[in-house]
Protein backbone atom coordinates (compact mmCIF):
# COMPACT_ATOMS: atom_id res chain seq x y z
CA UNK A 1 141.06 -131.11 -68.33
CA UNK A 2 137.79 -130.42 -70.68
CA UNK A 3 134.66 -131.82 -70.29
CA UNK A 4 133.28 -134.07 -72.51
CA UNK A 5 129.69 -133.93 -71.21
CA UNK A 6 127.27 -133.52 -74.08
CA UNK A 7 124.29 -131.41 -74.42
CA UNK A 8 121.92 -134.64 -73.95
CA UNK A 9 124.12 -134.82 -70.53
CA UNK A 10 123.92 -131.62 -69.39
CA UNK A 11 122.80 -131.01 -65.76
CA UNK A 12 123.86 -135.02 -64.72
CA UNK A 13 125.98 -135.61 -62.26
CA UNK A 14 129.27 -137.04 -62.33
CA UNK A 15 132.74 -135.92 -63.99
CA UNK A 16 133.09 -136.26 -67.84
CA UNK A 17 136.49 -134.87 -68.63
CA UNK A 18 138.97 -135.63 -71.28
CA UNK A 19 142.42 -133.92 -71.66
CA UNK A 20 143.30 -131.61 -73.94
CA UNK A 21 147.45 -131.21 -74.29
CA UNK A 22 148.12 -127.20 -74.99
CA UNK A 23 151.82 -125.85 -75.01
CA UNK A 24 152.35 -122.74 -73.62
CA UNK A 25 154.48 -120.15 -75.12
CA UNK A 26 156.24 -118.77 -72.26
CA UNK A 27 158.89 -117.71 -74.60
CA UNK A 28 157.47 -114.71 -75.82
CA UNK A 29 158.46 -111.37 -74.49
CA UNK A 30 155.81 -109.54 -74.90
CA UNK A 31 152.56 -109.61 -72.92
CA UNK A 32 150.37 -109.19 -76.01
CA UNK A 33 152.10 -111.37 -78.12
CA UNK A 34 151.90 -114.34 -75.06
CA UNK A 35 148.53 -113.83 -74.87
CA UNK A 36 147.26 -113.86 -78.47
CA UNK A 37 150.30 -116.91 -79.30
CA UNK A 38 148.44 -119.18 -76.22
CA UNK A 39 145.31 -118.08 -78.10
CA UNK A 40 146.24 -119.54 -81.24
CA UNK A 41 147.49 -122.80 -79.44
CA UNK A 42 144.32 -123.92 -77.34
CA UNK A 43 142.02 -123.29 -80.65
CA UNK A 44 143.97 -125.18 -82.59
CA UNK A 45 143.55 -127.97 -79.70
CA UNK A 46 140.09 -127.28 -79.25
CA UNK A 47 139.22 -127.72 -83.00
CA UNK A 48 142.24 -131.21 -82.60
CA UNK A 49 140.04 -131.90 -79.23
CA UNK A 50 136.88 -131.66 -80.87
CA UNK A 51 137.48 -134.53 -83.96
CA UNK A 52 138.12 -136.60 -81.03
CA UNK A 53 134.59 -138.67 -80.40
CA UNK A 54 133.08 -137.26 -76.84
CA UNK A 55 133.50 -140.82 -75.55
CA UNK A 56 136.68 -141.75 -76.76
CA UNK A 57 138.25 -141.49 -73.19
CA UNK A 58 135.48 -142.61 -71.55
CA UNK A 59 134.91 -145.58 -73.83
CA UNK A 60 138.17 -146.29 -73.15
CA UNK A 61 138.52 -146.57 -69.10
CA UNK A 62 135.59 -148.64 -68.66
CA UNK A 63 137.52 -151.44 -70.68
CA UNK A 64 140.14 -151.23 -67.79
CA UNK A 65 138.64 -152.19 -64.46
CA UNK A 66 139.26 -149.66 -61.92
CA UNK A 67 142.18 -151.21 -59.86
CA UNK A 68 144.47 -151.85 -62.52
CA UNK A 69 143.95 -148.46 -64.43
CA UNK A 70 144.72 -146.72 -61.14
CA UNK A 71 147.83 -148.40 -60.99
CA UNK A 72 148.70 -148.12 -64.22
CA UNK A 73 148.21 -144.86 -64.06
CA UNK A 74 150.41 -144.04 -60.92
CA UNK A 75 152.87 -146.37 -62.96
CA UNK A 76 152.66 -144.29 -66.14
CA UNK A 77 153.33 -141.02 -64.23
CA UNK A 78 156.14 -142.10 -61.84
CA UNK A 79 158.08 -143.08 -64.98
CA UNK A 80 157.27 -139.71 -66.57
CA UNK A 81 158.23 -137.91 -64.22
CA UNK A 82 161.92 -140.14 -64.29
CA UNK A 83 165.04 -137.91 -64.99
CA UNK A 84 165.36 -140.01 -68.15
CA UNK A 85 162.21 -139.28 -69.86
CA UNK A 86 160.58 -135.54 -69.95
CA UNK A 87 156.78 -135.73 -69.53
CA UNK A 88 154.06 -134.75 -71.82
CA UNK A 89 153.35 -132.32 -69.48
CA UNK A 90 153.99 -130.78 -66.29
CA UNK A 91 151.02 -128.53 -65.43
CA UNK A 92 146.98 -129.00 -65.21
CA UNK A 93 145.27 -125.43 -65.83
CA UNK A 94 141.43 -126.06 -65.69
CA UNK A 95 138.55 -123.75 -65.08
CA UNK A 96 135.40 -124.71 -63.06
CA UNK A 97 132.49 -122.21 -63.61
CA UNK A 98 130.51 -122.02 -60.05
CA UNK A 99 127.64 -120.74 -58.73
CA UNK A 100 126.25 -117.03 -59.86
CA UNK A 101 124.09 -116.90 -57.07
CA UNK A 102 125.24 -116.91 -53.98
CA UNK A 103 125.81 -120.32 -51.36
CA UNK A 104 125.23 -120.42 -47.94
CA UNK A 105 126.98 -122.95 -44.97
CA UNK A 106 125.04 -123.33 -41.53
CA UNK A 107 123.50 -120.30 -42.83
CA UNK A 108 126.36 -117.96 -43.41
CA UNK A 109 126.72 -116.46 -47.09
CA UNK A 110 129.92 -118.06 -48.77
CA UNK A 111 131.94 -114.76 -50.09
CA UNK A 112 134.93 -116.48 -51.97
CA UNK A 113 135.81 -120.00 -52.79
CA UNK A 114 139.42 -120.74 -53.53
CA UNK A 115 139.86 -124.51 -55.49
CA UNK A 116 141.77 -127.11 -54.21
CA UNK A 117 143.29 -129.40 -56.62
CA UNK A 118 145.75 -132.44 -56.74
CA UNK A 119 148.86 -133.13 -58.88
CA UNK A 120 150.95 -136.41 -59.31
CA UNK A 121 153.86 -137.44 -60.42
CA UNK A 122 154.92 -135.96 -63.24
CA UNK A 123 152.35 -133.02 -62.81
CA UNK A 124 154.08 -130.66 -60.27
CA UNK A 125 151.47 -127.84 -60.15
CA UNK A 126 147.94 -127.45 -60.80
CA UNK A 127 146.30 -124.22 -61.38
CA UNK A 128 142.51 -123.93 -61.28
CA UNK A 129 140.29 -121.09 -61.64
CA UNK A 130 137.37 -121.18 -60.22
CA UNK A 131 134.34 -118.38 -60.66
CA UNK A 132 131.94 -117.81 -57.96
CA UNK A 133 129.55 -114.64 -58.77
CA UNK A 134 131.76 -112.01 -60.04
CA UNK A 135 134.95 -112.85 -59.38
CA UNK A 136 137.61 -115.73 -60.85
CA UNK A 137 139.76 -117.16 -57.93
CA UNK A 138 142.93 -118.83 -58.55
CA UNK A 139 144.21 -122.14 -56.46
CA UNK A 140 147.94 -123.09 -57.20
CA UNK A 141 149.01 -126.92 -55.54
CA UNK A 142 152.48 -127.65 -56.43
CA UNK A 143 154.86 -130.51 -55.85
CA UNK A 144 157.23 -128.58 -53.60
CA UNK A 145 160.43 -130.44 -54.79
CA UNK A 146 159.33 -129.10 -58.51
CA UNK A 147 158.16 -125.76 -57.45
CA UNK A 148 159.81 -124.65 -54.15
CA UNK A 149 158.89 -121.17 -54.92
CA UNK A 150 154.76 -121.36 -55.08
CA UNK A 151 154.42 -118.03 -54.02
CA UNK A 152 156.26 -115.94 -55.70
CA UNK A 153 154.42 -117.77 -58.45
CA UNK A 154 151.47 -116.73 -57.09
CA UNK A 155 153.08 -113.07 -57.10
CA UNK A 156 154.07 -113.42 -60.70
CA UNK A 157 150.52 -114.71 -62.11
CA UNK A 158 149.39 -111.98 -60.08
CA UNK A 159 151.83 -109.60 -61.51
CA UNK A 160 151.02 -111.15 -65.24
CA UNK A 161 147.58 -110.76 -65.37
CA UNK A 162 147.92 -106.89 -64.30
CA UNK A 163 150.14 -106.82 -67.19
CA UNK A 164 148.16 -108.28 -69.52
CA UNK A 165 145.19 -105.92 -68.54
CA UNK A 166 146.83 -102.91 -69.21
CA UNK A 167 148.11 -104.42 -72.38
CA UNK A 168 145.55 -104.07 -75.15
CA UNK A 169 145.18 -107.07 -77.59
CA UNK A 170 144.48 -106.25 -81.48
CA UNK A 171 140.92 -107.38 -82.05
CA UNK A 172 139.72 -106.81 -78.64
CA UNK A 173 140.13 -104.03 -76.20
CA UNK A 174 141.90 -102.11 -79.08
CA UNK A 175 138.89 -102.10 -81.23
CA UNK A 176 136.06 -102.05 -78.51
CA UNK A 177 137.43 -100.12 -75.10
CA UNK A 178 137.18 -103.18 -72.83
CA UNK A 179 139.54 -104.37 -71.17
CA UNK A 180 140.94 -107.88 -72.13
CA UNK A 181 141.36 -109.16 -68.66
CA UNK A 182 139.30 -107.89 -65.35
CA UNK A 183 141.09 -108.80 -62.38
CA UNK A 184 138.98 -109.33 -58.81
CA UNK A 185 141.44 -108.84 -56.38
CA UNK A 186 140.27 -109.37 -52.53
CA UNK A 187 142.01 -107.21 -50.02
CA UNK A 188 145.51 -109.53 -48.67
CA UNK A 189 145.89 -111.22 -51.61
């Protein structure tokens, strides 16, 4: 999911998201070479995502009446998801950016917030990432039929991401010292 919110729209409320298909090369070996490959994929769909008019999708849904694009839509995915067919896709990666200051419930400071997505279908995990003043914190939902195993996923992203930080990338933490990836890890997770 990408928003599609303009800078005219900025600070409205409401979702205005389009969808922006990436593939992800999980077939690379090495950690650097992953990480600069999915790179190279999501800005070549970001500059494909950005010839596409802001209200394209938009545009388009409020031709369909809201009952019958729901189910069309539930329609559409069951099939995908159909042994016979192999879906466009079968995982929803999205980023919210929260709050930098800090929240408060009843009065009590809110230290973390993990997100809480949905999947359907033919979309058997969701993984959103979700900052909240200096830290990035990671929600997997999975269809448990398509991922049976969601954490040791979990310990694997986990696991990746260390990786990845002590892995430098050509152009960035080689050239300045930084690292690539910071990872905010609270204590039991």
């Amino acid at each position: 999911p990408v928003s599609v919110r303009t800078e005219e729209q900025r600070g409205t409320f409401g979702n205005l998201v389009g969808t922006m298909v990436v593939p992800l090369p999980t077939d690379r070996a090495e950690p650097a070479a992953r990480l600069a490959a999915c790179r190279d994929e999501l800005r070549v769909a970001k500059e494909r995502h950005r010839a596409t008019p802001a209200s394209l999708m938009r545009d388009s849904t409020e031709l369909v009446p809201p009952g019958p694009c729901g189910r069309v839509t539930r329609a559409l995915t069951r099939l995908a998801a159909t042994e016979g067919l192999r879906p466009a896709a079968n995982v929803v990666i999205s980023n919210v950016p929260g709050s930098q200051l800090p929240l408060y419930c009843a009065g009590a400071e809110v230290r973390e917030h993990y997100p809480v997505s949905t999947i359907s279908d033919s979309l058997g995990l969701n993984i959103t990432v979700f900052s909240y003043r200096d830290q990035l914190n990671v929600g997997l939902v999975a269809d448990r039929d398509l991922v049976p195993e969601l954490e040791g996923l979990a310990t694997a992203l986990r696991d990746e991401l260390a990786t990845l930080q002590a892995a430098p990338v050509a152009g960035d933490s080689a050239t300045t010292g930084a690292p690539v990836l910071r990872v905010v890890n609270g204590a039991g997770r």
